[in-house]
C-alpha atoms as a PDB file:
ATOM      1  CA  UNK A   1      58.074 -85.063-118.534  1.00  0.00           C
ATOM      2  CA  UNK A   2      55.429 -83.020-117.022  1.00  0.00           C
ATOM      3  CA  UNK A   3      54.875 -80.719-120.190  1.00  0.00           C
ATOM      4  CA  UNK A   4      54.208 -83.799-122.148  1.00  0.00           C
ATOM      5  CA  UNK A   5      57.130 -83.793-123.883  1.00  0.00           C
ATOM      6  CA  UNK A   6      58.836 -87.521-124.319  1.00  0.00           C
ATOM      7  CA  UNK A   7      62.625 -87.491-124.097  1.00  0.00           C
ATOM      8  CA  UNK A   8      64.692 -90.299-124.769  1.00  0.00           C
ATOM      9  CA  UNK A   9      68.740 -89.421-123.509  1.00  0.00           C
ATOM     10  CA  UNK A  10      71.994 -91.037-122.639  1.00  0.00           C
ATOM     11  CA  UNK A  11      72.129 -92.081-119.206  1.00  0.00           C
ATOM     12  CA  UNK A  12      75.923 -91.365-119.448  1.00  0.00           C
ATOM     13  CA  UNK A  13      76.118 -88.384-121.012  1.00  0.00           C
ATOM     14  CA  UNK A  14      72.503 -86.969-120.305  1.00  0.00           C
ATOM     15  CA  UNK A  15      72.228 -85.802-124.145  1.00  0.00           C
ATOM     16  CA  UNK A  16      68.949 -85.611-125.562  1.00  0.00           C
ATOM     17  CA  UNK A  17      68.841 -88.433-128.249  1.00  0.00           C
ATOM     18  CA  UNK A  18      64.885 -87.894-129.185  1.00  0.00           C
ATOM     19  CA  UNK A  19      62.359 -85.995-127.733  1.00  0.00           C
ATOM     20  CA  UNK A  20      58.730 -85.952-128.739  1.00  0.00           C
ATOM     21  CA  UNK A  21      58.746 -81.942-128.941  1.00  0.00           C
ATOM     22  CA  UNK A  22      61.169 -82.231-131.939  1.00  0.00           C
ATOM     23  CA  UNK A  23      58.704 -84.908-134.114  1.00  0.00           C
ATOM     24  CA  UNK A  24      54.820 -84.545-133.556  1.00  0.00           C
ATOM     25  CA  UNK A  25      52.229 -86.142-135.389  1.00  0.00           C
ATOM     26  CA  UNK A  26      49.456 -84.184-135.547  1.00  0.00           C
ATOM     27  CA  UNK A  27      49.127 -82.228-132.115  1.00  0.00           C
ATOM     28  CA  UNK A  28      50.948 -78.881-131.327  1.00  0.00           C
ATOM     29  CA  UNK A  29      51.696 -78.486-127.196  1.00  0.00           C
ATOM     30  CA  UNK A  30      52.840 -75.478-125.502  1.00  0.00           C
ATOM     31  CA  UNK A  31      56.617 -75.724-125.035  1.00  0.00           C
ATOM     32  CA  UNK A  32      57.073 -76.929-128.412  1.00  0.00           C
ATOM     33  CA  UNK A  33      57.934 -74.064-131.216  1.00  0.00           C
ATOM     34  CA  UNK A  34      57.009 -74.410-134.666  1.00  0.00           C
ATOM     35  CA  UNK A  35      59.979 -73.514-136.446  1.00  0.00           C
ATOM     36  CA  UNK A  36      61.609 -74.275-139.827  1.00  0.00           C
ATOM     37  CA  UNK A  37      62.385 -77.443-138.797  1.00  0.00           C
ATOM     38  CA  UNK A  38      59.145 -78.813-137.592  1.00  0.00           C
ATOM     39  CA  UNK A  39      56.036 -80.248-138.862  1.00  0.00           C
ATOM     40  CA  UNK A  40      52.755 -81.239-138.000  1.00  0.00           C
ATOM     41  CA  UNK A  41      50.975 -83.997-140.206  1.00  0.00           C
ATOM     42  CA  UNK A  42      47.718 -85.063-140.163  1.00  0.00           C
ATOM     43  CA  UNK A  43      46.123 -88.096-139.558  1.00  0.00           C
ATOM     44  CA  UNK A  44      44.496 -90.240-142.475  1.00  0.00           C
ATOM     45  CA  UNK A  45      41.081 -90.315-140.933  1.00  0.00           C
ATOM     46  CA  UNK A  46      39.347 -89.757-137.696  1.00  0.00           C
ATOM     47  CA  UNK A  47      40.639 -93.719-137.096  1.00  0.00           C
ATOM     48  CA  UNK A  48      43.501 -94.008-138.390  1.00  0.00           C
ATOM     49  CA  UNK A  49      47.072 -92.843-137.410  1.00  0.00           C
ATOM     50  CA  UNK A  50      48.645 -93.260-140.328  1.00  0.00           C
ATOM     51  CA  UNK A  51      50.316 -89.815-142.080  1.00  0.00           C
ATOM     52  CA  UNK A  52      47.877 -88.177-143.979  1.00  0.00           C
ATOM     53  CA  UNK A  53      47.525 -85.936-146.852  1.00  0.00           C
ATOM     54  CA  UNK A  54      48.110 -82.152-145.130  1.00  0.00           C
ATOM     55  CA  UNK A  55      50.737 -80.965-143.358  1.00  0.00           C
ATOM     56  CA  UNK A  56      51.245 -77.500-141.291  1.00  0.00           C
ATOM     57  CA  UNK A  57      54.522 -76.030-141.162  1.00  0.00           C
ATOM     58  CA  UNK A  58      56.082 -72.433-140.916  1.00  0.00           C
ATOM     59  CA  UNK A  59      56.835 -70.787-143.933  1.00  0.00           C
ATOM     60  CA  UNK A  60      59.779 -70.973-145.435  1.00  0.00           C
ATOM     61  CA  UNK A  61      59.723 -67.156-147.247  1.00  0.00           C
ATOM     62  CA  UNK A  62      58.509 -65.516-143.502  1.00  0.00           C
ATOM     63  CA  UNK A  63      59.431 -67.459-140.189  1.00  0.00           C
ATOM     64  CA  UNK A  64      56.189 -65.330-138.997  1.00  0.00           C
ATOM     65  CA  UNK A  65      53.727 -66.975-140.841  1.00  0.00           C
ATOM     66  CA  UNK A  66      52.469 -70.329-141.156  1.00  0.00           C
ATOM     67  CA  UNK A  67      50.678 -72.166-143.827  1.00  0.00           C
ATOM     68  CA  UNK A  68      48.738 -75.876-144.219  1.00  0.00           C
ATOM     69  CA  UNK A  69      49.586 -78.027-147.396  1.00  0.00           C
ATOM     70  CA  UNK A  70      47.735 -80.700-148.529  1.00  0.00           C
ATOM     71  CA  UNK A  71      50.209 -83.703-150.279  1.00  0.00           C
ATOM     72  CA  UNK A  72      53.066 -80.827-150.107  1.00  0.00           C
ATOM     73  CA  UNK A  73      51.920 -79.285-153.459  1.00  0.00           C
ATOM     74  CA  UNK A  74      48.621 -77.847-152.471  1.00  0.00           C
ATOM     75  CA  UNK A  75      48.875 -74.739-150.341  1.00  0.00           C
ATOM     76  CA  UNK A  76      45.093 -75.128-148.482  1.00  0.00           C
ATOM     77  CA  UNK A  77      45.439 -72.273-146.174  1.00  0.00           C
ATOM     78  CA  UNK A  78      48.203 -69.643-145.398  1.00  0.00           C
ATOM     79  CA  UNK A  79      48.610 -66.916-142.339  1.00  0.00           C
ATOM     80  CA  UNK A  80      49.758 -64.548-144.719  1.00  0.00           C
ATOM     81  CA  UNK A  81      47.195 -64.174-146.787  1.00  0.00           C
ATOM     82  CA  UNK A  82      44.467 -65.144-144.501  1.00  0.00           C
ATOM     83  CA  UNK A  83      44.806 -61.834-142.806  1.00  0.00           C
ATOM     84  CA  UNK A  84      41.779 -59.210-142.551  1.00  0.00           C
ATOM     85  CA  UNK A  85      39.631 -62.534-142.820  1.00  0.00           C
ATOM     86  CA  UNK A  86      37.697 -64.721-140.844  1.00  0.00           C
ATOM     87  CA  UNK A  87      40.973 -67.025-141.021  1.00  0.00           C
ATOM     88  CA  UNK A  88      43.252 -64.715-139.562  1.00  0.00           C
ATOM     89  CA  UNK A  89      45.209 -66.513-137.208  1.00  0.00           C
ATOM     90  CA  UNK A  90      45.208 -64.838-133.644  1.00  0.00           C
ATOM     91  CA  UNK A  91      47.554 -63.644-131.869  1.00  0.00           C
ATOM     92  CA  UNK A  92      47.374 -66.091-129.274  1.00  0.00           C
ATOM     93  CA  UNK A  93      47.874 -69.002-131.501  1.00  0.00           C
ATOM     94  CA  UNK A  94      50.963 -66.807-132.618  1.00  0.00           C
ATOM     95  CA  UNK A  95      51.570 -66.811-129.419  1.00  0.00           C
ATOM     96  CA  UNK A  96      51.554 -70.696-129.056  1.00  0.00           C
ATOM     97  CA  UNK A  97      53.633 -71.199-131.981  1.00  0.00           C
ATOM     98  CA  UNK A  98      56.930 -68.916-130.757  1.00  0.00           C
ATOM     99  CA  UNK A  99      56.861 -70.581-127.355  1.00  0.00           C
ATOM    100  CA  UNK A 100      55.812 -67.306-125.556  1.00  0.00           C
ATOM    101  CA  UNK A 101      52.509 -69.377-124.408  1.00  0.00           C
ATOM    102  CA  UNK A 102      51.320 -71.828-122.234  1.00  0.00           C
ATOM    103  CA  UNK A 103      48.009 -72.303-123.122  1.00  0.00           C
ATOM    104  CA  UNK A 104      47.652 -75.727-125.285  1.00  0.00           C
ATOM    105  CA  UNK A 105      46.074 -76.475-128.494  1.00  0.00           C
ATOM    106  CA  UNK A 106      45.793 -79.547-130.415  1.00  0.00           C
ATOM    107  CA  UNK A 107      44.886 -80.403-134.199  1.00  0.00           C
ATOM    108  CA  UNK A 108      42.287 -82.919-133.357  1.00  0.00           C
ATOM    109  CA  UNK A 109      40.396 -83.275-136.889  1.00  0.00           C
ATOM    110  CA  UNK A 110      43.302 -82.090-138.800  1.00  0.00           C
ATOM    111  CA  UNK A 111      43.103 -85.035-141.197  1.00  0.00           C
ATOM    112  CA  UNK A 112      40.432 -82.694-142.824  1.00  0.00           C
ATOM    113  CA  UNK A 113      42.740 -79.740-143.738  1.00  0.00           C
ATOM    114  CA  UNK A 114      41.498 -77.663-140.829  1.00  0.00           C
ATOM    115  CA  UNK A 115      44.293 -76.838-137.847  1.00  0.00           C
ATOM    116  CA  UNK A 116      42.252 -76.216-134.320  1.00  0.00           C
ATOM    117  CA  UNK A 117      43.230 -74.124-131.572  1.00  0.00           C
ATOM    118  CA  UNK A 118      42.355 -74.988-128.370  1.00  0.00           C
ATOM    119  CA  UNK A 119      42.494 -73.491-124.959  1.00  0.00           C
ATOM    120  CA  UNK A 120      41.274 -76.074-122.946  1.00  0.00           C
ATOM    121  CA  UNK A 121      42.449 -79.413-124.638  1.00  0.00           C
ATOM    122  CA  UNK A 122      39.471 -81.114-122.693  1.00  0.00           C
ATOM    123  CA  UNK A 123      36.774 -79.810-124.586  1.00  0.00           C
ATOM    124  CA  UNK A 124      35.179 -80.441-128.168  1.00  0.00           C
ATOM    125  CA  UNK A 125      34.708 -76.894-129.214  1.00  0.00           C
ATOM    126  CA  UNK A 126      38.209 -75.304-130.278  1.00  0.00           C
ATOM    127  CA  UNK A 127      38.541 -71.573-129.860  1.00  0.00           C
ATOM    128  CA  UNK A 128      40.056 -71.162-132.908  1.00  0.00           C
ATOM    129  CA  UNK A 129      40.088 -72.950-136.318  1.00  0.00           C
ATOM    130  CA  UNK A 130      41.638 -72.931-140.072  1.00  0.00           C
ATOM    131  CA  UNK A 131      39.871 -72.984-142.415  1.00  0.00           C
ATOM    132  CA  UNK A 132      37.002 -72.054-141.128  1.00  0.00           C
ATOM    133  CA  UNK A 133      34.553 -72.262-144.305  1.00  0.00           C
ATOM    134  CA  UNK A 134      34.641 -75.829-144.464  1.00  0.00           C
ATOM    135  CA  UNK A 135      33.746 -75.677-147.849  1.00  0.00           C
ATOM    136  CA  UNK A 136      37.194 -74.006-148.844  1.00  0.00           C
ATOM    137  CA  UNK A 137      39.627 -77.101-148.067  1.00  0.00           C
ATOM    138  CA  UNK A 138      40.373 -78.766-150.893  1.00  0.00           C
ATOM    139  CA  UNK A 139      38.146 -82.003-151.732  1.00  0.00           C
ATOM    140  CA  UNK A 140      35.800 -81.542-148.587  1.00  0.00           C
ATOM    141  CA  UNK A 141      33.280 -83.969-149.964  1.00  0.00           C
ATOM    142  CA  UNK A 142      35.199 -86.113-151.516  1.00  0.00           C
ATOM    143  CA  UNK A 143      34.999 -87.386-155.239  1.00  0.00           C
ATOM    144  CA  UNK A 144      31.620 -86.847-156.909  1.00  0.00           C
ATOM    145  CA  UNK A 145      30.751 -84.721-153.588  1.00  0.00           C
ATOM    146  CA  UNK A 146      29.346 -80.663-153.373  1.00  0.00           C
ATOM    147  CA  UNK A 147      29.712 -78.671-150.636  1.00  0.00           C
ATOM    148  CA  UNK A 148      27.486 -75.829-149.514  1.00  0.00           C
ATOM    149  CA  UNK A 149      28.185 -74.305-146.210  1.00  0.00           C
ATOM    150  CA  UNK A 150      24.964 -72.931-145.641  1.00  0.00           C
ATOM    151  CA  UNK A 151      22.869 -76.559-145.871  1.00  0.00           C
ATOM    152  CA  UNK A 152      22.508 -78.100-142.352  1.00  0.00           C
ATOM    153  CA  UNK A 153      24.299 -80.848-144.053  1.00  0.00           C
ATOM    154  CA  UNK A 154      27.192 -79.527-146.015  1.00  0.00           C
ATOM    155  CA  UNK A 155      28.161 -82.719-148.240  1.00  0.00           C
ATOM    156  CA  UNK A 156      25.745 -84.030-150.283  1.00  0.00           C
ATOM    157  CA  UNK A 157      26.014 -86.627-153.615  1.00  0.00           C
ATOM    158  CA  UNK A 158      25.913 -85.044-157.040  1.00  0.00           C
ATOM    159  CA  UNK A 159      22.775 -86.754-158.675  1.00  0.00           C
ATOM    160  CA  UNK A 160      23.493 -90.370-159.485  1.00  0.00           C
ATOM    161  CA  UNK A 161      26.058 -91.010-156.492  1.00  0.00           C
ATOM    162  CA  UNK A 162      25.978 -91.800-153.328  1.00  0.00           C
ATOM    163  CA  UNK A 163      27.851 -91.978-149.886  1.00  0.00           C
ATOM    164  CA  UNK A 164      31.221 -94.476-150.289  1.00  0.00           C
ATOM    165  CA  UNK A 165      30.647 -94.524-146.142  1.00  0.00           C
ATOM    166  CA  UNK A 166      27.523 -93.718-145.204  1.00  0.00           C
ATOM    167  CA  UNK A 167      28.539 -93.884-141.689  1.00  0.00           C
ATOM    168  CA  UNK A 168      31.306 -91.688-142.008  1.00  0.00           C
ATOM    169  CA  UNK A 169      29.310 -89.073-143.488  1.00  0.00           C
ATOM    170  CA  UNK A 170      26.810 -89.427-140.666  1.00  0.00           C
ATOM    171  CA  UNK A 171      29.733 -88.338-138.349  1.00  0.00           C
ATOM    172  CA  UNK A 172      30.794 -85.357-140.848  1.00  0.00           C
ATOM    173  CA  UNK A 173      33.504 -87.050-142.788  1.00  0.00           C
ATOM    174  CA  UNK A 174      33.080 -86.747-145.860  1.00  0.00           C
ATOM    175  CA  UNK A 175      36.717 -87.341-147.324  1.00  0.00           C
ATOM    176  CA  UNK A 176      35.245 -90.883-148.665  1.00  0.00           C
ATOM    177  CA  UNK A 177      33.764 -89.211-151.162  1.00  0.00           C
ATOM    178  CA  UNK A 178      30.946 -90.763-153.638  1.00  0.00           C
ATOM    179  CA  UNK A 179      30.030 -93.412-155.786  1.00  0.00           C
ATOM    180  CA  UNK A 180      27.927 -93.691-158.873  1.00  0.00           C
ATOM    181  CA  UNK A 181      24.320 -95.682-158.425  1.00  0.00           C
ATOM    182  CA  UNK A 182      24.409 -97.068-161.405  1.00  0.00           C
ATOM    183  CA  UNK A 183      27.127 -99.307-163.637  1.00  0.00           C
ATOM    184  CA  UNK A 184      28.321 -95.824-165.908  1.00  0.00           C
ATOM    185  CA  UNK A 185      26.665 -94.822-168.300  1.00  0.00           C
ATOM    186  CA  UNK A 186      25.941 -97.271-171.696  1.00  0.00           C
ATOM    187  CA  UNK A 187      26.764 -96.292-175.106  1.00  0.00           C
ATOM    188  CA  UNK A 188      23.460 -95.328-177.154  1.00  0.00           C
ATOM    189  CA  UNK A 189      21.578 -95.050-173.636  1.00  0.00           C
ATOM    190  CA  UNK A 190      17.987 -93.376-174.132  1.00  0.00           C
ATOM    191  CA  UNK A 191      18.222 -92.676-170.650  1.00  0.00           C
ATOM    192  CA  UNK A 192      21.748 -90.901-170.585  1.00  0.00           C
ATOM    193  CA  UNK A 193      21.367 -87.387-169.519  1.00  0.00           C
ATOM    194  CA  UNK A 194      23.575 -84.249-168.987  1.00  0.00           C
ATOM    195  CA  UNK A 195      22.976 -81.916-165.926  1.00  0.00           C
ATOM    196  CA  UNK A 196      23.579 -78.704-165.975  1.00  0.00           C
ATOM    197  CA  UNK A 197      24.651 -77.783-162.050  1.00  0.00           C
ATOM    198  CA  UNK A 198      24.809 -73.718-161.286  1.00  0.00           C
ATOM    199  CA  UNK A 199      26.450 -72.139-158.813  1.00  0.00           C
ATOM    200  CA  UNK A 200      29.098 -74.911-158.913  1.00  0.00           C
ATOM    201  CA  UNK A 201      33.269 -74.289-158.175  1.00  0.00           C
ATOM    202  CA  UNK A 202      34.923 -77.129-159.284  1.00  0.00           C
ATOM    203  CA  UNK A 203      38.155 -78.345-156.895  1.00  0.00           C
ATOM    204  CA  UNK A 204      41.334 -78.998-158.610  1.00  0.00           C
ATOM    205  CA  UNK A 205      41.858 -82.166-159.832  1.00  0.00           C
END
Protein backbone atom coordinates (compact mmCIF):
# COMPACT_ATOMS: atom_id res chain seq x y z
CA UNK A 1 0.00 0.00 0.00
CA UNK A 2 0.98 3.51 -0.42
CA UNK A 3 1.51 4.21 3.44
CA UNK A 4 3.94 1.41 3.48
CA UNK A 5 1.96 -0.79 5.16
CA UNK A 6 2.14 -4.65 3.73
CA UNK A 7 -1.20 -6.45 3.81
CA UNK A 8 -1.63 -9.90 3.07
CA UNK A 9 -5.86 -10.76 2.72
CA UNK A 10 -8.28 -13.26 1.36
CA UNK A 11 -9.04 -12.69 -2.10
CA UNK A 12 -12.52 -14.17 -1.27
CA UNK A 13 -13.40 -12.67 1.61
CA UNK A 14 -11.09 -9.48 1.50
CA UNK A 15 -10.13 -10.06 5.36
CA UNK A 16 -6.94 -8.84 6.45
CA UNK A 17 -4.87 -12.04 7.28
CA UNK A 18 -1.40 -10.02 8.10
CA UNK A 19 -0.44 -6.70 7.66
CA UNK A 20 2.97 -5.25 8.30
CA UNK A 21 1.40 -2.31 10.54
CA UNK A 22 0.37 -5.01 13.12
CA UNK A 23 4.25 -6.68 13.43
CA UNK A 24 7.27 -4.21 12.88
CA UNK A 25 10.71 -4.87 13.45
CA UNK A 26 12.35 -2.06 14.41
CA UNK A 27 10.78 1.02 12.46
CA UNK A 28 7.61 2.95 13.64
CA UNK A 29 5.52 4.59 10.36
CA UNK A 30 2.79 6.99 10.54
CA UNK A 31 -0.50 5.09 10.27
CA UNK A 32 0.65 2.54 12.56
CA UNK A 33 -0.38 3.10 16.49
CA UNK A 34 1.63 1.87 19.20
CA UNK A 35 -0.73 0.31 21.38
CA UNK A 36 -0.77 -2.50 23.99
CA UNK A 37 -0.48 -4.86 21.53
CA UNK A 38 2.48 -3.75 19.57
CA UNK A 39 6.14 -3.79 19.71
CA UNK A 40 9.09 -2.52 18.25
CA UNK A 41 12.42 -4.62 18.59
CA UNK A 42 15.64 -3.76 17.78
CA UNK A 43 18.05 -4.99 15.60
CA UNK A 44 21.22 -7.00 16.88
CA UNK A 45 23.71 -4.69 15.29
CA UNK A 46 23.97 -2.05 12.70
CA UNK A 47 24.27 -5.44 10.23
CA UNK A 48 22.33 -7.65 11.38
CA UNK A 49 18.48 -8.17 11.38
CA UNK A 50 18.21 -10.49 13.76
CA UNK A 51 15.92 -9.46 17.15
CA UNK A 52 17.95 -7.78 19.45
CA UNK A 53 18.24 -7.11 23.04
CA UNK A 54 15.67 -3.83 23.55
CA UNK A 55 12.38 -3.52 22.83
CA UNK A 56 9.90 -0.30 22.88
CA UNK A 57 6.45 -0.80 23.75
CA UNK A 58 3.57 1.23 25.50
CA UNK A 59 3.20 0.84 28.97
CA UNK A 60 1.21 -1.41 30.36
CA UNK A 61 0.28 0.74 33.87
CA UNK A 62 -0.50 4.16 31.43
CA UNK A 63 -1.54 3.60 27.66
CA UNK A 64 0.01 7.35 27.53
CA UNK A 65 3.37 6.58 28.09
CA UNK A 66 5.91 4.55 26.55
CA UNK A 67 9.02 2.96 27.76
CA UNK A 68 12.31 0.98 26.05
CA UNK A 69 13.44 -2.40 27.72
CA UNK A 70 16.47 -3.96 27.18
CA UNK A 71 16.10 -8.20 27.29
CA UNK A 72 12.42 -7.41 28.82
CA UNK A 73 13.83 -7.06 32.40
CA UNK A 74 15.78 -3.89 32.08
CA UNK A 75 13.64 -0.78 31.88
CA UNK A 76 16.47 1.61 29.84
CA UNK A 77 14.30 4.55 29.36
CA UNK A 78 10.62 5.46 30.24
CA UNK A 79 8.21 8.59 29.06
CA UNK A 80 7.01 8.81 32.39
CA UNK A 81 9.70 9.53 34.18
CA UNK A 82 11.73 11.13 31.54
CA UNK A 83 9.57 14.16 31.82
CA UNK A 84 11.03 17.78 32.75
CA UNK A 85 14.31 16.25 31.13
CA UNK A 86 16.24 16.39 28.18
CA UNK A 87 14.41 12.92 27.36
CA UNK A 88 11.06 14.12 27.46
CA UNK A 89 9.38 12.75 24.65
CA UNK A 90 7.59 15.50 22.47
CA UNK A 91 4.54 15.96 21.73
CA UNK A 92 4.87 15.28 18.24
CA UNK A 93 6.31 11.90 18.67
CA UNK A 94 3.12 11.53 20.97
CA UNK A 95 1.60 12.55 18.27
CA UNK A 96 3.07 9.77 15.96
CA UNK A 97 2.40 7.13 18.34
CA UNK A 98 -1.74 7.69 18.69
CA UNK A 99 -2.07 7.88 14.92
CA UNK A 100 -3.05 11.64 15.00
CA UNK A 101 0.27 12.22 12.73
CA UNK A 102 1.61 11.88 9.53
CA UNK A 103 4.92 12.82 9.82
CA UNK A 104 7.29 9.52 9.88
CA UNK A 105 9.95 8.42 12.13
CA UNK A 106 12.03 5.44 12.17
CA UNK A 107 14.33 3.67 14.90
CA UNK A 108 17.32 3.44 12.71
CA UNK A 109 20.19 2.66 15.42
CA UNK A 110 17.81 1.29 17.86
CA UNK A 111 19.92 -1.84 18.37
CA UNK A 112 21.78 0.61 20.79
CA UNK A 113 18.88 1.29 23.25
CA UNK A 114 18.20 4.70 21.75
CA UNK A 115 14.54 5.15 19.82
CA UNK A 116 14.94 8.12 16.99
CA UNK A 117 12.40 10.35 15.78
CA UNK A 118 12.51 11.47 12.54
CA UNK A 119 10.72 13.95 10.41
CA UNK A 120 12.19 13.46 7.28
CA UNK A 121 13.05 9.63 7.08
CA UNK A 122 15.70 10.67 4.34
CA UNK A 123 18.08 12.23 6.45
CA UNK A 124 20.82 11.07 9.08
CA UNK A 125 20.11 13.55 11.77
CA UNK A 126 16.79 12.54 13.73
CA UNK A 127 14.87 15.36 15.32
CA UNK A 128 14.35 13.64 18.24
CA UNK A 129 16.11 10.85 20.23
CA UNK A 130 15.93 8.52 23.55
CA UNK A 131 18.20 8.40 25.41
CA UNK A 132 19.89 11.09 24.60
CA UNK A 133 23.07 10.85 27.04
CA UNK A 134 24.49 8.04 25.34
CA UNK A 135 26.25 7.20 28.25
CA UNK A 136 22.92 6.31 30.20
CA UNK A 137 21.84 3.06 28.10
CA UNK A 138 22.75 0.25 29.71
CA UNK A 139 26.24 -1.42 28.61
CA UNK A 140 27.09 1.42 26.00
CA UNK A 141 30.67 0.29 25.76
CA UNK A 142 30.36 -2.94 26.10
CA UNK A 143 32.21 -5.35 28.62
CA UNK A 144 35.42 -3.93 30.09
CA UNK A 145 34.27 -0.50 28.29
CA UNK A 146 33.77 3.36 30.11
CA UNK A 147 31.80 5.82 28.82
CA UNK A 148 32.22 9.56 29.18
CA UNK A 149 29.97 11.73 27.19
CA UNK A 150 32.01 14.64 27.20
CA UNK A 151 35.35 12.86 25.38
CA UNK A 152 35.18 13.34 21.56
CA UNK A 153 35.29 9.65 21.71
CA UNK A 154 32.87 8.37 24.26
CA UNK A 155 34.03 4.54 24.58
CA UNK A 156 37.27 3.93 25.49
CA UNK A 157 39.13 0.44 27.02
CA UNK A 158 39.64 0.26 30.75
CA UNK A 159 43.54 -0.12 31.06
CA UNK A 160 44.63 -3.55 29.93
CA UNK A 161 41.76 -4.09 27.22
CA UNK A 162 41.16 -3.33 24.10
CA UNK A 163 38.55 -2.98 21.20
CA UNK A 164 36.79 -6.74 20.48
CA UNK A 165 36.01 -4.76 16.87
CA UNK A 166 38.08 -2.18 16.28
CA UNK A 167 36.17 -1.36 13.26
CA UNK A 168 33.01 -1.23 14.85
CA UNK A 169 34.13 1.14 17.33
CA UNK A 170 35.54 3.31 14.57
CA UNK A 171 31.87 3.62 13.34
CA UNK A 172 30.53 4.29 17.09
CA UNK A 173 29.48 0.84 18.05
CA UNK A 174 30.68 0.00 20.80
CA UNK A 175 28.25 -2.90 21.99
CA UNK A 176 31.37 -5.39 21.21
CA UNK A 177 32.74 -4.41 24.11
CA UNK A 178 36.56 -5.19 25.24
CA UNK A 179 39.09 -7.62 25.64
CA UNK A 180 41.97 -8.05 28.00
CA UNK A 181 45.74 -7.54 26.35
CA UNK A 182 47.15 -9.88 28.18
CA UNK A 183 46.42 -13.87 29.12
CA UNK A 184 44.69 -12.79 32.93
CA UNK A 185 46.45 -12.19 35.38
CA UNK A 186 49.12 -15.09 36.97
CA UNK A 187 49.08 -16.18 40.45
CA UNK A 188 52.17 -14.64 42.47
CA UNK A 189 52.58 -12.01 39.48
CA UNK A 190 55.15 -9.14 40.53
CA UNK A 191 53.58 -7.28 37.93
CA UNK A 192 49.81 -7.69 39.03
CA UNK A 193 48.38 -4.40 39.90
CA UNK A 194 45.05 -2.93 41.21
CA UNK A 195 43.67 0.41 39.76
CA UNK A 196 41.86 2.51 41.50
CA UNK A 197 39.35 4.30 38.69
CA UNK A 198 37.33 7.61 40.14
CA UNK A 199 34.51 9.00 38.96
CA UNK A 200 33.38 5.53 37.79
CA UNK A 201 29.32 4.19 37.76
CA UNK A 202 29.39 0.75 37.35
CA UNK A 203 26.36 -0.81 34.90
CA UNK A 204 24.42 -3.63 36.24
CA UNK A 205 25.63 -6.79 35.69
Amino acid sequence: MDSGNLVLSDNLSGEILWQSFRNPTDTFLAGMKMDETLTLTSWLSSVDPMSGNYTFKQDQDNENHYITWENEIIQLWSSKESEGTPDEMTDAVFSLLSNFSSKTTNSGGFFSGEIRYYLNPNTSSPNWRAPQDRCSVSKACGKFGSCNINDAFMCKCLPGFESVSPDSWKNEEFSSGCTRKSPICEKNSREDVVLNLTMMKEDLP
